[in-house]
Protein backbone atom coordinates (compact mmCIF):
# COMPACT_ATOMS: atom_id res chain seq x y z
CA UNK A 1 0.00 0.00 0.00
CA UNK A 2 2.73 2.42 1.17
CA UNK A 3 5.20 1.21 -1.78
CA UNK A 4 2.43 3.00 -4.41
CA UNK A 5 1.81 6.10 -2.13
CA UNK A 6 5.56 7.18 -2.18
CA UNK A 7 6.46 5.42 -5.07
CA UNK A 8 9.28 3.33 -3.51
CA UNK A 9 10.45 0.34 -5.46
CA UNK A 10 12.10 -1.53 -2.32
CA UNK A 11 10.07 -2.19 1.08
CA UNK A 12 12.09 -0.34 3.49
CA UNK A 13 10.84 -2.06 6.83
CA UNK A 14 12.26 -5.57 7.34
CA UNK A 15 13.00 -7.78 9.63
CA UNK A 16 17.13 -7.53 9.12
CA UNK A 17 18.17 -4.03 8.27
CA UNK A 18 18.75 -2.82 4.48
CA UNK A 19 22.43 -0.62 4.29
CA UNK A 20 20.74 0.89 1.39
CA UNK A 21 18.41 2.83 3.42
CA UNK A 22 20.78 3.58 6.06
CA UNK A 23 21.02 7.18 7.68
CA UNK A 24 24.26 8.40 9.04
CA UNK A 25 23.95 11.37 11.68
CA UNK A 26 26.74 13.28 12.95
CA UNK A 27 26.98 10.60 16.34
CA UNK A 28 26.74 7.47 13.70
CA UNK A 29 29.95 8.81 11.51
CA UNK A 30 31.99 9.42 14.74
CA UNK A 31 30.96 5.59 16.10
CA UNK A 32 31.88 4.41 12.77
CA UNK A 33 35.35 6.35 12.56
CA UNK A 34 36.05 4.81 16.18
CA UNK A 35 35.35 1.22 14.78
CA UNK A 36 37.00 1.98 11.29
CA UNK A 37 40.13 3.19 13.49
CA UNK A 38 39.94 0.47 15.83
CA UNK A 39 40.36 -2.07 13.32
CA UNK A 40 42.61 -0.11 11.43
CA UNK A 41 45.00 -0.18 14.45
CA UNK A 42 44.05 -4.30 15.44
CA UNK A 43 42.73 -3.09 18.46
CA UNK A 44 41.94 -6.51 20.23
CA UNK A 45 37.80 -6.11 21.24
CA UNK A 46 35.55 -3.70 20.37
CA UNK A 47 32.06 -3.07 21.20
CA UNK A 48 29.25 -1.58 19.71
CA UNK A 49 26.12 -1.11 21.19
CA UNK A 50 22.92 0.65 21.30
CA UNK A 51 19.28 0.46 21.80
CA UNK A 52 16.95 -2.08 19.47
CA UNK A 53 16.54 0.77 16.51
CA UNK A 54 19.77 2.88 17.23
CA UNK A 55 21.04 1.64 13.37
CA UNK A 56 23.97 -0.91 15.09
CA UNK A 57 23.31 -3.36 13.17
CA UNK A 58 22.69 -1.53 9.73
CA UNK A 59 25.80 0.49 10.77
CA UNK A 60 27.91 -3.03 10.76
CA UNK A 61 26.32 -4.95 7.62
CA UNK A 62 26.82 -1.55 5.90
CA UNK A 63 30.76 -1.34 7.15
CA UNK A 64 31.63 -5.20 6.85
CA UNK A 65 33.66 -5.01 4.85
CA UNK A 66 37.73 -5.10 4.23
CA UNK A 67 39.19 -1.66 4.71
């Protein structure tokens, strides 16, 4: 129903997270600069938590990757 009303061409509420519709605030780029830096470095744990619909999750399957 909503997909014809805004004419969107994806569903954007799933049950696992879609990087493609991912928003990055000013407090999401500086957690994922940490992260980027702490791997960078082979920092040996890091963290990353938030509340259930902070964007964790998107934030990692969008970042997953090899730097």
């Amino acid at each position: 129903m909503y997909l014809e009303y805004y004419k969107l061409t994806r569903k954007p509420f799933e049950i696992s997270p879609d990087p493609k519709f991912l928003w990055l605030g000013s407090k999401h780029k500086e957690t994922l600069a940490s992260l980027e830096h702490g791997i960078a470095e082979n920092k040996a744990l890091m963290l990353l938590t938030g509340d259930p619909g902070a964007g964790c999750s998107a934030n990692f399957l969008d970042r997953h990757r090899p730097f």
